[in-house]
C-alpha atoms as a PDB file:
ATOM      1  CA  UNK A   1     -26.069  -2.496   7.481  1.00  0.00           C
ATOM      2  CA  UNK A   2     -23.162  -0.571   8.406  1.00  0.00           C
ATOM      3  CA  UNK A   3     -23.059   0.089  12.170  1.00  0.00           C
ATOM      4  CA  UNK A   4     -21.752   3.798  13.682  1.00  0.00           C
ATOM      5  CA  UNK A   5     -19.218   3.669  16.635  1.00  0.00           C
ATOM      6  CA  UNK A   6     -17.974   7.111  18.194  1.00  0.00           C
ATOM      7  CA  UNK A   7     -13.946   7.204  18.001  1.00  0.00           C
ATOM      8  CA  UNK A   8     -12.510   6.720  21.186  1.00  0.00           C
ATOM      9  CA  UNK A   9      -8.934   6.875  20.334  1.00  0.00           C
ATOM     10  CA  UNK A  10      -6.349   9.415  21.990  1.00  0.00           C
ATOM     11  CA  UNK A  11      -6.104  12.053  18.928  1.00  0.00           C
ATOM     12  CA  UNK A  12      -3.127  13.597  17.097  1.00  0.00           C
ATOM     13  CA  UNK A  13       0.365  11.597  16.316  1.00  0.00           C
ATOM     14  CA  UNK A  14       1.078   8.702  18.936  1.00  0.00           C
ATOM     15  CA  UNK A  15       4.614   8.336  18.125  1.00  0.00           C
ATOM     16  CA  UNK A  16       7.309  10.062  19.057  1.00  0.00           C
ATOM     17  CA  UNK A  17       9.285  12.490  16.529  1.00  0.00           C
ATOM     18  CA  UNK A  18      12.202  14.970  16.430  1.00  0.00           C
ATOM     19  CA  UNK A  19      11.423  18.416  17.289  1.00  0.00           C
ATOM     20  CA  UNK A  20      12.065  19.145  13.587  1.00  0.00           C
ATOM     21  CA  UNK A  21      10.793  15.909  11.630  1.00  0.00           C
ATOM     22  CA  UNK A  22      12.081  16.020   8.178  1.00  0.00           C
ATOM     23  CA  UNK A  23      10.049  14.254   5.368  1.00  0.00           C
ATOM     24  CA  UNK A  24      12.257  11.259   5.719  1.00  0.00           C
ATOM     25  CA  UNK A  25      11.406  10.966   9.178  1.00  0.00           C
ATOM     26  CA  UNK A  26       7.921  10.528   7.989  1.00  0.00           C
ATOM     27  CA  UNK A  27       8.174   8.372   5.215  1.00  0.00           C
ATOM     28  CA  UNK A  28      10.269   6.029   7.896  1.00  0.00           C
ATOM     29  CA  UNK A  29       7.337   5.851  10.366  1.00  0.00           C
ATOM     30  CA  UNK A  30       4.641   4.679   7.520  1.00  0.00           C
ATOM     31  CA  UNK A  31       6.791   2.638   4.974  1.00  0.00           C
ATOM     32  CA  UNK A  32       8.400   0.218   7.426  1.00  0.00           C
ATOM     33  CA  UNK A  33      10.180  -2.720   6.480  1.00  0.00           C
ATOM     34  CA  UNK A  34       6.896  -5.081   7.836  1.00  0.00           C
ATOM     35  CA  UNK A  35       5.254  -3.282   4.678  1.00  0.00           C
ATOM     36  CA  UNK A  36       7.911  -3.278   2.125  1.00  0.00           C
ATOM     37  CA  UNK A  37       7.761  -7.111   2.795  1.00  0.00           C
ATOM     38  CA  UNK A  38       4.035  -7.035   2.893  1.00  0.00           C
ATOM     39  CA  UNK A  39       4.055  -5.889  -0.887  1.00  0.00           C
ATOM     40  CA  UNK A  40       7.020  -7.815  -2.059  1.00  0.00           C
ATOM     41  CA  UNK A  41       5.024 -10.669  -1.171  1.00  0.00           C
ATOM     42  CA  UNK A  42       2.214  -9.760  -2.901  1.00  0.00           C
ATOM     43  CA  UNK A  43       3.757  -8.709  -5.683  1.00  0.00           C
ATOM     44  CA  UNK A  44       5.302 -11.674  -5.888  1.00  0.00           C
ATOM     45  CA  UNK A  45       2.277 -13.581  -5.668  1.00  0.00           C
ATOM     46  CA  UNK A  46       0.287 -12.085  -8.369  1.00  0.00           C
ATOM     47  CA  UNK A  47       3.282 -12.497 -10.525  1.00  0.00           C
ATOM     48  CA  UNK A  48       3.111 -15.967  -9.879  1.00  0.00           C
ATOM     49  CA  UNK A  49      -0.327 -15.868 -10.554  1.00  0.00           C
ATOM     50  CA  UNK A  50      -0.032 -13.840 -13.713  1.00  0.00           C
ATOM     51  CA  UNK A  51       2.502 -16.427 -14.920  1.00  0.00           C
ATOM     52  CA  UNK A  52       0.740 -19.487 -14.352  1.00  0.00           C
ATOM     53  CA  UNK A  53      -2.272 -18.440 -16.083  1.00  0.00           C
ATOM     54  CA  UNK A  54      -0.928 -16.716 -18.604  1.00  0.00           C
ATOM     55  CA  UNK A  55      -3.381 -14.396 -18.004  1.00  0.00           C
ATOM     56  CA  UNK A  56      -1.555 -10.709 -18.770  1.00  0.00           C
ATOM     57  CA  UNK A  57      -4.962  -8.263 -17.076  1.00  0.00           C
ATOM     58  CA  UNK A  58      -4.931  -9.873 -13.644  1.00  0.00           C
ATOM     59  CA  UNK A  59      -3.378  -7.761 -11.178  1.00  0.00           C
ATOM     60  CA  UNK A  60      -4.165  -5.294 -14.117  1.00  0.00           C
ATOM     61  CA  UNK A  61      -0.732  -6.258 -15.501  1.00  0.00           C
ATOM     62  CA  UNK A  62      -1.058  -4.714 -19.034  1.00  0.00           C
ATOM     63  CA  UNK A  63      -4.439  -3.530 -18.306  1.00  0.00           C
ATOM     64  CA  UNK A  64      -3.724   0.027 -19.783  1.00  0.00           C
ATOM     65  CA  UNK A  65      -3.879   0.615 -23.368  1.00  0.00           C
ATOM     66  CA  UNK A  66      -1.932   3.734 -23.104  1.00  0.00           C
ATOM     67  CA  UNK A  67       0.662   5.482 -20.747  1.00  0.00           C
ATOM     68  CA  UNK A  68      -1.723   8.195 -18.429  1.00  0.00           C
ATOM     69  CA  UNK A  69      -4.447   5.232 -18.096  1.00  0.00           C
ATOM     70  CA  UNK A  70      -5.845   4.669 -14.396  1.00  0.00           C
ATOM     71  CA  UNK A  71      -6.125   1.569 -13.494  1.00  0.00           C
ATOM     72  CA  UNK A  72      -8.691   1.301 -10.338  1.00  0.00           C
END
């Protein structure tokens, strides 16, 4: 059962910005260098996954037959 809890955050954007943020700006404040390492690592360890088991569909590596396929 999923429980319901009322959202008692402060709304609206809790950092601070120029007065005229510029899509860069924004990108900066969500892909920060704690995440870029955050999916190196991971990347890294499914390829090391991948490679040990020789297994070429895990992390859907080679999971699409054809260029446009979704993989989800």
């Amino acid at each position: 059962m999923v429980s319901s809890r009322a959202f008692t955050g402060e709304p609206g954007i809790q950092v601070a910005l120029p007065d005229d943020p510029t899509p860069s700006d924004i990108y900066n404040l969500i892909v920060t260098d704690e995440l870029l390492r955050s999916w190196k690592t991971e990347t890294n360890r499914c390829a090391r996954t991948v490679i040990s088991s020789k297994d070429h569909n895990f992390c859907r590596i080679g999971a699409a037959s054809k260029p446009g396929d979704l993989l989800f």
